[in-house]
Protein backbone atom coordinates (compact mmCIF):
# COMPACT_ATOMS: atom_id res chain seq x y z
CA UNK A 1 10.88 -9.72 -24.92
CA UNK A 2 10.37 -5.50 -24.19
CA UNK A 3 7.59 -4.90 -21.89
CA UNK A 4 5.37 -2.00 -22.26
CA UNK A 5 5.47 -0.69 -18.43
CA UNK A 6 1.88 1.28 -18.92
CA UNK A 7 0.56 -2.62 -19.26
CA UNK A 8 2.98 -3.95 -17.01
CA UNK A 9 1.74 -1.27 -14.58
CA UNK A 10 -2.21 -1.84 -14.80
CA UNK A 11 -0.93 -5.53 -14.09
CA UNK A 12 0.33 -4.79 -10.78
CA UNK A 13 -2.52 -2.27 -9.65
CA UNK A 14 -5.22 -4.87 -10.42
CA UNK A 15 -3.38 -7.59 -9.01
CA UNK A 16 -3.40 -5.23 -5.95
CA UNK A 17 -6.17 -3.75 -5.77
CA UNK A 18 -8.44 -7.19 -6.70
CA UNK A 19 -10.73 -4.44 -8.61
CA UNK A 20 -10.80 -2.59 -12.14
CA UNK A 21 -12.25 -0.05 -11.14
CA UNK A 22 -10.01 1.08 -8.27
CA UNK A 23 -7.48 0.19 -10.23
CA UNK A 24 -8.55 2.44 -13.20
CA UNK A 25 -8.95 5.70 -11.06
CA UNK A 26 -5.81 5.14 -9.41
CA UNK A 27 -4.44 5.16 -13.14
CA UNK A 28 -6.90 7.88 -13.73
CA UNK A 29 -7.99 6.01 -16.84
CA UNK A 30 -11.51 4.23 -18.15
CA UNK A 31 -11.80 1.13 -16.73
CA UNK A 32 -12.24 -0.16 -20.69
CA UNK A 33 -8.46 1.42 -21.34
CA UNK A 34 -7.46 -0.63 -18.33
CA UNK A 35 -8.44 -3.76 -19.63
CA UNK A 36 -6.85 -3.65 -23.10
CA UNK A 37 -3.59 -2.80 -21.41
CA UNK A 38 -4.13 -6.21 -19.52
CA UNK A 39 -5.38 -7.93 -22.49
CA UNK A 40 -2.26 -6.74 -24.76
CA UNK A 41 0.22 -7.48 -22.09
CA UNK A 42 -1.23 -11.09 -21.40
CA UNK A 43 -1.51 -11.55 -25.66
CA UNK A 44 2.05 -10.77 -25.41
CA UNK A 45 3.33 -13.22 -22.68
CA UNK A 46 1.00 -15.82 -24.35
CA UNK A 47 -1.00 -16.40 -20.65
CA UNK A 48 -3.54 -15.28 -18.66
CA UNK A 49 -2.99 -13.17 -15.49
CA UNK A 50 -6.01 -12.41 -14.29
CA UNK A 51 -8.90 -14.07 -14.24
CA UNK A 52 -12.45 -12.02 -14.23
CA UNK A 53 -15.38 -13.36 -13.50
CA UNK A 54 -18.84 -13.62 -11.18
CA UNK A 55 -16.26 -14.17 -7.85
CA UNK A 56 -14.46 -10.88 -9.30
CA UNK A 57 -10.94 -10.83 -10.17
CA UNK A 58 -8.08 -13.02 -8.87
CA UNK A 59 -4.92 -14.08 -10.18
CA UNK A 60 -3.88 -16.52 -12.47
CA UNK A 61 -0.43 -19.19 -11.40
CA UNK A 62 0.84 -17.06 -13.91
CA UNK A 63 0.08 -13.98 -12.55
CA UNK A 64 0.92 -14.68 -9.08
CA UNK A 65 4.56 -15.52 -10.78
CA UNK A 66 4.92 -12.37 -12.41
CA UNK A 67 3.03 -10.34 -9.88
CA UNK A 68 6.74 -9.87 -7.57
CA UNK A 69 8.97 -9.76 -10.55
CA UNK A 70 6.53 -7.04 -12.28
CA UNK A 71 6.57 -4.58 -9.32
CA UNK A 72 10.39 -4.70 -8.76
CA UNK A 73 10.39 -3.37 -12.71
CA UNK A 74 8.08 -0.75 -11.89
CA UNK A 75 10.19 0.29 -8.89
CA UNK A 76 13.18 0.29 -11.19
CA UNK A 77 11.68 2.22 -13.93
CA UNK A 78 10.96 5.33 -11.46
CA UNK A 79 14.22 5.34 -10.10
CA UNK A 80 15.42 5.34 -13.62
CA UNK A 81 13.36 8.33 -14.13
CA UNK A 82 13.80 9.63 -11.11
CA UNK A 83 17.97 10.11 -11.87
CA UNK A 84 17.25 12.51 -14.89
CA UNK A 85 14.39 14.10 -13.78
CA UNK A 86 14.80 15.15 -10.49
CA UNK A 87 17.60 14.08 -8.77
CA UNK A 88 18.77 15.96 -6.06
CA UNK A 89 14.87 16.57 -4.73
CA UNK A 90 13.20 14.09 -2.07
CA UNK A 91 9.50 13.41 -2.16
CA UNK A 92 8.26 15.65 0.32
CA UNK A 93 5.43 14.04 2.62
CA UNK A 94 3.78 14.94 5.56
CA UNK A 95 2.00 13.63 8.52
CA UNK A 96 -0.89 14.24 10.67
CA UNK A 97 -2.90 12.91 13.53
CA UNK A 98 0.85 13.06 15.98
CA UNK A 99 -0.65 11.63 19.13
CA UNK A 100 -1.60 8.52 17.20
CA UNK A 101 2.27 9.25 16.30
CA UNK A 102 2.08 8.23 12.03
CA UNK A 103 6.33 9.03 12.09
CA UNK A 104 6.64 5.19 13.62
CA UNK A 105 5.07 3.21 10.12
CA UNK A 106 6.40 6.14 7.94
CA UNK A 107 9.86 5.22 9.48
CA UNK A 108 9.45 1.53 8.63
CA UNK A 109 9.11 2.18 4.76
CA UNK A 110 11.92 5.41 4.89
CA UNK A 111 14.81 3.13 4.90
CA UNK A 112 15.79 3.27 1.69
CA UNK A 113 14.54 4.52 -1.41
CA UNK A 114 12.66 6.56 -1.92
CA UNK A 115 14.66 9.46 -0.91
CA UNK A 116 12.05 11.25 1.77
CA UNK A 117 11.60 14.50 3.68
CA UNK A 118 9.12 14.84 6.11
CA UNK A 119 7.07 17.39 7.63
CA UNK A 120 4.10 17.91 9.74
CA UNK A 121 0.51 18.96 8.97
CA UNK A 122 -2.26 20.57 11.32
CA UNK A 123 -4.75 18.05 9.95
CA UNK A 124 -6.03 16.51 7.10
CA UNK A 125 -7.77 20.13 5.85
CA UNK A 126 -4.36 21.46 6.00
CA UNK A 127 -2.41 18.14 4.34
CA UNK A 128 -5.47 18.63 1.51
CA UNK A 129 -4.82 22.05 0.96
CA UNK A 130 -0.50 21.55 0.76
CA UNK A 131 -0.92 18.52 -1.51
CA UNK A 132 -3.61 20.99 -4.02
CA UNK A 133 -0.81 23.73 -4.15
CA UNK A 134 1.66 21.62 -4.67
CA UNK A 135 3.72 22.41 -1.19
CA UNK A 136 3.84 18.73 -0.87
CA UNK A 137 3.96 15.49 -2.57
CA UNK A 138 2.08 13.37 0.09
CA UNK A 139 1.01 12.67 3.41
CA UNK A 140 0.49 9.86 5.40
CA UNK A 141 -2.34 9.92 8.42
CA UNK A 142 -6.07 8.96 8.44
CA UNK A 143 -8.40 9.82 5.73
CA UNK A 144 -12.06 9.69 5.52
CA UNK A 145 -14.37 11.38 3.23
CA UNK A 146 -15.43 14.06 1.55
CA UNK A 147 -12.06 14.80 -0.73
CA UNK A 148 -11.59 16.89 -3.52
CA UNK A 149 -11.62 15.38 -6.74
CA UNK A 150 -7.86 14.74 -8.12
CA UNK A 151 -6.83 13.23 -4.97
CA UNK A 152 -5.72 9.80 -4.41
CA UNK A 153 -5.65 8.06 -1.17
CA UNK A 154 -4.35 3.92 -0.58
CA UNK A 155 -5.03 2.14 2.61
CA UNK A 156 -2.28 0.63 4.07
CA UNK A 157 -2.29 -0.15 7.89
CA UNK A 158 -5.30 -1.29 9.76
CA UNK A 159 -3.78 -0.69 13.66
CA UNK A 160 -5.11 -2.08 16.92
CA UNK A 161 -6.20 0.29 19.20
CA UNK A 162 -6.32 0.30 22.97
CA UNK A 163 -7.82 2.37 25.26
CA UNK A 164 -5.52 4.25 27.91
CA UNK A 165 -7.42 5.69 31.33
CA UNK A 166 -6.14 6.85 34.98
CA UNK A 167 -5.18 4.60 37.13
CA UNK A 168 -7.81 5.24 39.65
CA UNK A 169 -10.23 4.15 36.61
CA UNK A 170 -13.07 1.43 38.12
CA UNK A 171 -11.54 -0.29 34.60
CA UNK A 172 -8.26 0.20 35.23
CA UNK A 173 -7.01 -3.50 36.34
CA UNK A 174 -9.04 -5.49 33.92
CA UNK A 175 -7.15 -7.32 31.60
CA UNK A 176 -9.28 -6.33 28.52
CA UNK A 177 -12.21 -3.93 28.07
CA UNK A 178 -14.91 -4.08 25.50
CA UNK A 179 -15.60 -0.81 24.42
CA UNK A 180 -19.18 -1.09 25.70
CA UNK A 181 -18.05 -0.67 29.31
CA UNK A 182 -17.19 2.53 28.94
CA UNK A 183 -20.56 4.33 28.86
CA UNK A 184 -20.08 5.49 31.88
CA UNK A 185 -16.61 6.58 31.13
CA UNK A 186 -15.59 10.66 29.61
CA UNK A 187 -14.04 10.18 26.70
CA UNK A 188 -10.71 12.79 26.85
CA UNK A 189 -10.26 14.54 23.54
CA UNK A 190 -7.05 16.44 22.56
CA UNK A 191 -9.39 18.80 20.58
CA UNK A 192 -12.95 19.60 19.54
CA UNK A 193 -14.36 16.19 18.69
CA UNK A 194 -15.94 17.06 15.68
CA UNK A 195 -12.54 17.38 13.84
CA UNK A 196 -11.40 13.76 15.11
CA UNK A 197 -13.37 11.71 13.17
CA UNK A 198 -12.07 8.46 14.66
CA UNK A 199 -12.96 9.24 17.96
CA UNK A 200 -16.19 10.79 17.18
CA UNK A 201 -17.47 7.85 15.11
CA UNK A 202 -16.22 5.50 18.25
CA UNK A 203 -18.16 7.87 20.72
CA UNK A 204 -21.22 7.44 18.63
CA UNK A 205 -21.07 3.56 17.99
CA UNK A 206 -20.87 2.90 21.04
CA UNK A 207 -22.64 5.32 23.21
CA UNK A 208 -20.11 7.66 24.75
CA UNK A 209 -22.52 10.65 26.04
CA UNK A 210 -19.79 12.45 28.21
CA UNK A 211 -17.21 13.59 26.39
CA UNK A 212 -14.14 16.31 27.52
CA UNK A 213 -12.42 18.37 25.10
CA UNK A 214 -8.54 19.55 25.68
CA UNK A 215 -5.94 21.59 23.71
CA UNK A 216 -3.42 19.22 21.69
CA UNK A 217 -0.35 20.39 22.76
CA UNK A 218 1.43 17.09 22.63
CA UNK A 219 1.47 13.42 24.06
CA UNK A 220 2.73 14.34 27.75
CA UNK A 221 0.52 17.05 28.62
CA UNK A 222 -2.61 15.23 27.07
CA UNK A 223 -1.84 12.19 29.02
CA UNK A 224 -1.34 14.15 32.85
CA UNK A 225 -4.62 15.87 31.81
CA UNK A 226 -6.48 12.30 31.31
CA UNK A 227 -4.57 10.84 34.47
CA UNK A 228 -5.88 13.58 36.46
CA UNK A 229 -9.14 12.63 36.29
CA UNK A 230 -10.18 8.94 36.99
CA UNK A 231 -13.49 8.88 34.84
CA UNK A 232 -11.38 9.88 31.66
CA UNK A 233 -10.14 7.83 28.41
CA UNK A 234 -8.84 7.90 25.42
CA UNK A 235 -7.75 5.72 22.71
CA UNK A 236 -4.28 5.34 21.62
CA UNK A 237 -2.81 2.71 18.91
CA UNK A 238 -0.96 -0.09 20.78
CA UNK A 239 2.17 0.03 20.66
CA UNK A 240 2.98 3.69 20.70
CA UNK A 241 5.22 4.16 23.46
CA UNK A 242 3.61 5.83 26.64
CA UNK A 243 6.05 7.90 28.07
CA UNK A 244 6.99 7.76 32.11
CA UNK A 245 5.08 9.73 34.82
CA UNK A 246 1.28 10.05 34.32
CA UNK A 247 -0.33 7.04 36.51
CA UNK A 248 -2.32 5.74 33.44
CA UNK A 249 -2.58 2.50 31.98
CA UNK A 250 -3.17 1.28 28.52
CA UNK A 251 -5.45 -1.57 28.18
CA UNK A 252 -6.72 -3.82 25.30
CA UNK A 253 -10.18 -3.20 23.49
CA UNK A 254 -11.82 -6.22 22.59
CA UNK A 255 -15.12 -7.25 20.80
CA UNK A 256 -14.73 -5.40 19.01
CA UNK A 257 -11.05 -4.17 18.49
CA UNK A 258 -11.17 -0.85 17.04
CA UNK A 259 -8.99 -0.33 14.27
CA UNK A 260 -6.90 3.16 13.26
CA UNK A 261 -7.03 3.02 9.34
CA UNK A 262 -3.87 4.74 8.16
CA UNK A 263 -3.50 5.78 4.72
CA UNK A 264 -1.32 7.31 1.55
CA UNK A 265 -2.88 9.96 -0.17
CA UNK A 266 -1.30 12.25 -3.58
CA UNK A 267 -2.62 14.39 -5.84
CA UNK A 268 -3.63 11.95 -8.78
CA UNK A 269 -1.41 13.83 -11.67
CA UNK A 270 1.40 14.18 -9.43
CA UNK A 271 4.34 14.17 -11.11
CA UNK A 272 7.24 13.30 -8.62
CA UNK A 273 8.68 10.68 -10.08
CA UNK A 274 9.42 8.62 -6.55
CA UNK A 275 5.79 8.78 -5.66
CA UNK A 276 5.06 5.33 -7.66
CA UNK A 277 8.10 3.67 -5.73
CA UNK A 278 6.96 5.10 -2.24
CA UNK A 279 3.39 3.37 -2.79
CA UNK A 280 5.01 -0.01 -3.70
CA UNK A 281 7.04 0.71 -0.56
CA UNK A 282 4.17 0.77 1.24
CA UNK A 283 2.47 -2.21 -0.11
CA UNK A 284 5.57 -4.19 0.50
CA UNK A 285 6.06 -3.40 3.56
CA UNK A 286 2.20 -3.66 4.46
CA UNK A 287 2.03 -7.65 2.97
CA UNK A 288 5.49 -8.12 5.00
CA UNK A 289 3.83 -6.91 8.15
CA UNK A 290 0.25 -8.58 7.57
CA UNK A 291 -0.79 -4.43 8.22
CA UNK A 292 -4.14 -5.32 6.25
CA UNK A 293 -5.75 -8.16 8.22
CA UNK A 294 -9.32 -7.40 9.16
CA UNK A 295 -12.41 -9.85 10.93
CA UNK A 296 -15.72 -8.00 10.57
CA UNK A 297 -16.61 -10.26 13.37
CA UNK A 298 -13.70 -9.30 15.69
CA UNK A 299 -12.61 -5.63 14.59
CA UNK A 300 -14.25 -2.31 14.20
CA UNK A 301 -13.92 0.15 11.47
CA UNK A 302 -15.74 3.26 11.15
CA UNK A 303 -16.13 3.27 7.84
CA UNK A 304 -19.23 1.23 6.51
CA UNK A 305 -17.64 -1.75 4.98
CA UNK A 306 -14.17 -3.19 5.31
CA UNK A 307 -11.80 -1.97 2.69
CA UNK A 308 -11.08 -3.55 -0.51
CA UNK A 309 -8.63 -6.09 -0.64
CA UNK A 310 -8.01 -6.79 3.01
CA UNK A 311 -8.90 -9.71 5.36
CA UNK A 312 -7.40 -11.57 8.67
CA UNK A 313 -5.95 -14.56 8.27
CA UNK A 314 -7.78 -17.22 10.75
């Protein structure tokens, strides 16, 4: 049987994404388009894959079968493509937000294929601006909104955040903090805090008044500037590695956890032809690592509603 890989293809995003509507803009179709490619690839295997209804979309036995076996065609297909059309060029993506240090779930997914070169934006202005000329083919760091139109961004890692302090902190030998407790804390920025979104959105949910702002001019220096003063935090993701010499510790945040949403983004008609195997990549590698798991209840996002297709297993 010959598979048409445009159906095959709104399959998998679907199937992925739980939603035809995400999964039409990611296609940058109508979501009506989307659904006769569906409809014509399920007439053709004689079965249903999805099934859409008032709970919304979930997958068939059937589809759940073809769902693996589907996206290692896919991956196939753009390496296929990939060998005549460009061959000798990697996908060129860069990174932003380096204290929060993006290189360590980058490095997880650069393995293998896709064939990768990365590089290093300011922030996500300057990422936005290289993926619209076309200096790059994506980047990989925390988005948030407004973005142009013809971008295309994909969640894929929800990290645990803790936060790090001096020390001589009053907080500093407790065994977990809530971030509540640290009203009376200065929250150490390595920049002006309206361009770090994260950490302004924590400051304001939970009612940091005093903040500090330093110069970024890397993970060491920030760190002996926040150890100098034992009133000062930060947050840092958990298991990036602290590095030896400032008398700081790094502490669990609980009730809520705050979670660092990382995310994919690509211009929407980009035409490398690895970028389709670097998002499966990602989504692999994301399921593998349970990267999506998220408890309203325990966790914090600053966004206003948890994203689409992820929850915590219990």
């Amino acid at each position: 049987m010959d598979l048409d890989l445009a159906q095959v293809r709104a399959f998998v995003l679907a199937a992925e994404e739980l939603h035809f509507g995400h999964a039409a803009e990611e296609l940058s179709i109508s979501q009506q388009a989307l659904s006769k490619r569906i409809a014509r690839l399920e007439s053709r295997l004689g079965m249903r894959l999805l099934d859409r209804g008032g709970q919304g979309v979930r997958l068939t036995e059937a589809g759940r079968r073809f769902l693996e076996p589907a996206r290692q065609a896919l991956a196939a297909a753009d390496v296929a493509v990939a060998t005549v059309l460009d061959a000798h060029r990697p996908l060129r993506i860069d990174v932003w937000g380096h204290l929060y240090a993006p290189m360590r779930t980058v490095a997880q997914v650069a393995t293998g294929e896709p064939r990768l070169e990365p590089g290093h934006g300011r922030d996500l202005p300057s990422v936005i601006a290289g993926l619209l000329h076309g200096d790059i083919d994506a980047a990989f760091g925390r988005v948030h909104a407004p973005l142009p139109a013809g971008l295309t961004h994909r969640l894929v890692r929800l990290e645990p955040v803790d936060v790090i302090l001096s020390v001589d902190h009053p907080l500093a030998d407790a065994p977990e903090i809530r971030p509540s407790q640290l009203r009376d804390s200065v929250l150490w920025t390595p920049g002006a805090l309206h361009r770090l979104d994260f950490l302004h959105r924590f400051a304001e949910s939970f009612g940091i008044a005093d903040r500090a702002e330093g110069t970024n001019l890397g993970l060491d220096h920030f760190l002996a500037d926040l150890a100098a003063d034992a009133r000062r935090f930060s947050l840092l993701p958990a298991d990036v590695p602290l590095p030896h010499g400032p008398a700081i510790r790094s502490v669990p945040l609980v009730r809520p956890t705050p979670l660092y949403a990382w995310s994919l983004l690509w211009r929407g008609d980009d035409g490398h032809p690895l970028l389709r195997a670097l998002v499966s990549a990602f989504v692999a590698e994301a399921e593998r690592n349970r990267w999506l798991e998220y408890d309203p209840v325990r966790d914090w996002l600053p966004e206003p509603h948890p994203p689409p297709g992820s929850g915590r297993s219990v």
